[in-house]
Protein backbone atom coordinates (compact mmCIF):
# COMPACT_ATOMS: atom_id res chain seq x y z
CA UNK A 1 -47.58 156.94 76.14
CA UNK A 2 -48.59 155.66 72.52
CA UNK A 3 -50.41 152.16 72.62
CA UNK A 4 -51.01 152.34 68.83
CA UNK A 5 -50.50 148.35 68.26
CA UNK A 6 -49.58 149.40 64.92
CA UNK A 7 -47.86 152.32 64.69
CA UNK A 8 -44.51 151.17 63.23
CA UNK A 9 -46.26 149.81 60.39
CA UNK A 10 -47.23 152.94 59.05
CA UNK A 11 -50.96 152.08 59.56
CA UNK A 12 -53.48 155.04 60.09
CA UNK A 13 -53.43 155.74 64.12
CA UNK A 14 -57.47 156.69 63.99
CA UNK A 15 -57.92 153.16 62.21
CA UNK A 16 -56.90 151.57 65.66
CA UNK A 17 -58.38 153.96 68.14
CA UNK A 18 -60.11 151.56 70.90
CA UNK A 19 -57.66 148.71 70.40
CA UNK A 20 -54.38 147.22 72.26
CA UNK A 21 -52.07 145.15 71.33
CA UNK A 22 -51.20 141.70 73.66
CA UNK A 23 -48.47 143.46 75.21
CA UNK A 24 -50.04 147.06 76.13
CA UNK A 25 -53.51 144.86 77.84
CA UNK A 26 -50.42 142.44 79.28
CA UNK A 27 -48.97 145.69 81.36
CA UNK A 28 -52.60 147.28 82.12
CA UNK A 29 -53.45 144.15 83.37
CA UNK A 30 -50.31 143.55 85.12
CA UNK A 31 -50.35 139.67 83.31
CA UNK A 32 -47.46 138.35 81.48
CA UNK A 33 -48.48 138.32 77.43
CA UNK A 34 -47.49 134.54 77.97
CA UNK A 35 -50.47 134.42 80.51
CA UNK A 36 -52.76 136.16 77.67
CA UNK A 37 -51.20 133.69 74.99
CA UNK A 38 -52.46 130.87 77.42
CA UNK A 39 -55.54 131.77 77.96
CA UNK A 40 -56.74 132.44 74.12
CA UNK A 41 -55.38 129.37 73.45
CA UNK A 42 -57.91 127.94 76.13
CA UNK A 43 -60.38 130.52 75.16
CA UNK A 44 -60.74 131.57 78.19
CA UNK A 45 -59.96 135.16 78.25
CA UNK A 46 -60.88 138.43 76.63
CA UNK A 47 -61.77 138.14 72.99
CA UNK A 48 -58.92 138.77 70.19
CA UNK A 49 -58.47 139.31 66.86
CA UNK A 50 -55.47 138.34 64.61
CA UNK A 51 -54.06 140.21 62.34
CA UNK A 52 -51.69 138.17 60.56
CA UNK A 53 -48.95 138.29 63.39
CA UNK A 54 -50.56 140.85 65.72
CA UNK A 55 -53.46 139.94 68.47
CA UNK A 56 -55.33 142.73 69.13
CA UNK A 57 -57.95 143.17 71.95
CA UNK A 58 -60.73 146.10 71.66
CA UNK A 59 -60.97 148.23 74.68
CA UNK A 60 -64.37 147.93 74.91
CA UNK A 61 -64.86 144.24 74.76
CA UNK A 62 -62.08 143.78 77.52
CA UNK A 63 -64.60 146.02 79.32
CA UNK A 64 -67.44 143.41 78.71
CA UNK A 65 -65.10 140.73 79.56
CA UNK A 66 -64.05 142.53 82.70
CA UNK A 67 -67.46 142.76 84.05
CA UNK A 68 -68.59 139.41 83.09
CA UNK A 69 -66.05 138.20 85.55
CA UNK A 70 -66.77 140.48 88.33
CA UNK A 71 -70.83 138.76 87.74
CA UNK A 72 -69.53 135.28 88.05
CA UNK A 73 -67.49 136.52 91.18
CA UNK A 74 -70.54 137.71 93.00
CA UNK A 75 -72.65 135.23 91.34
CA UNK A 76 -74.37 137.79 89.72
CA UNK A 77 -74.50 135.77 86.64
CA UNK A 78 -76.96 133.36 87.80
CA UNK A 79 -79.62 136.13 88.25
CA UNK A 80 -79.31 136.94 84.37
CA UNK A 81 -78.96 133.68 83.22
CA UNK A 82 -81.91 132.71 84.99
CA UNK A 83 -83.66 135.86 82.61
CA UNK A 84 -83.28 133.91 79.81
């Protein structure tokens, strides 16, 4: 399956290698893109950048973001923050 977020645009598929539109992290996530709309607007969820119309998400930092919750889950966060 192609999850080029741009790819009927006519934009170079390498230039977006590592990225996902709302809707393709929406169905890997198994969220609604209204849920993902939500929480940017609360700022809340995984980072985003705009691009004019199009939110995109890089894979990696939805990584980051993934982990950071599983830390706050298991209170793992406290340890590091305490490191500081």
């Amino acid at each position: 399956m192609d999850t080029n977020p741009l790819k009927d645009v006519g934009a170079d598929p390498a230039l977006l290698d590592g990225w996902l539109d709302r809707a393709e992290l929406a169905r890997q996530l198994a969220l609604s893109v209204d849920t993902l709309q939500r929480w940017e607007t609360r700022r809340v969820g995984p980072p985003c950048v705009r691009v004019g119309r199009k939110v995109l998400y890089r894979k990696e930092a939805v990584r980051d973001w993934l982990k950071e919750q599983e830390a706050r889950k298991t209170g793992q966060h406290k340890a590091v923050a305490g490191r500081r």
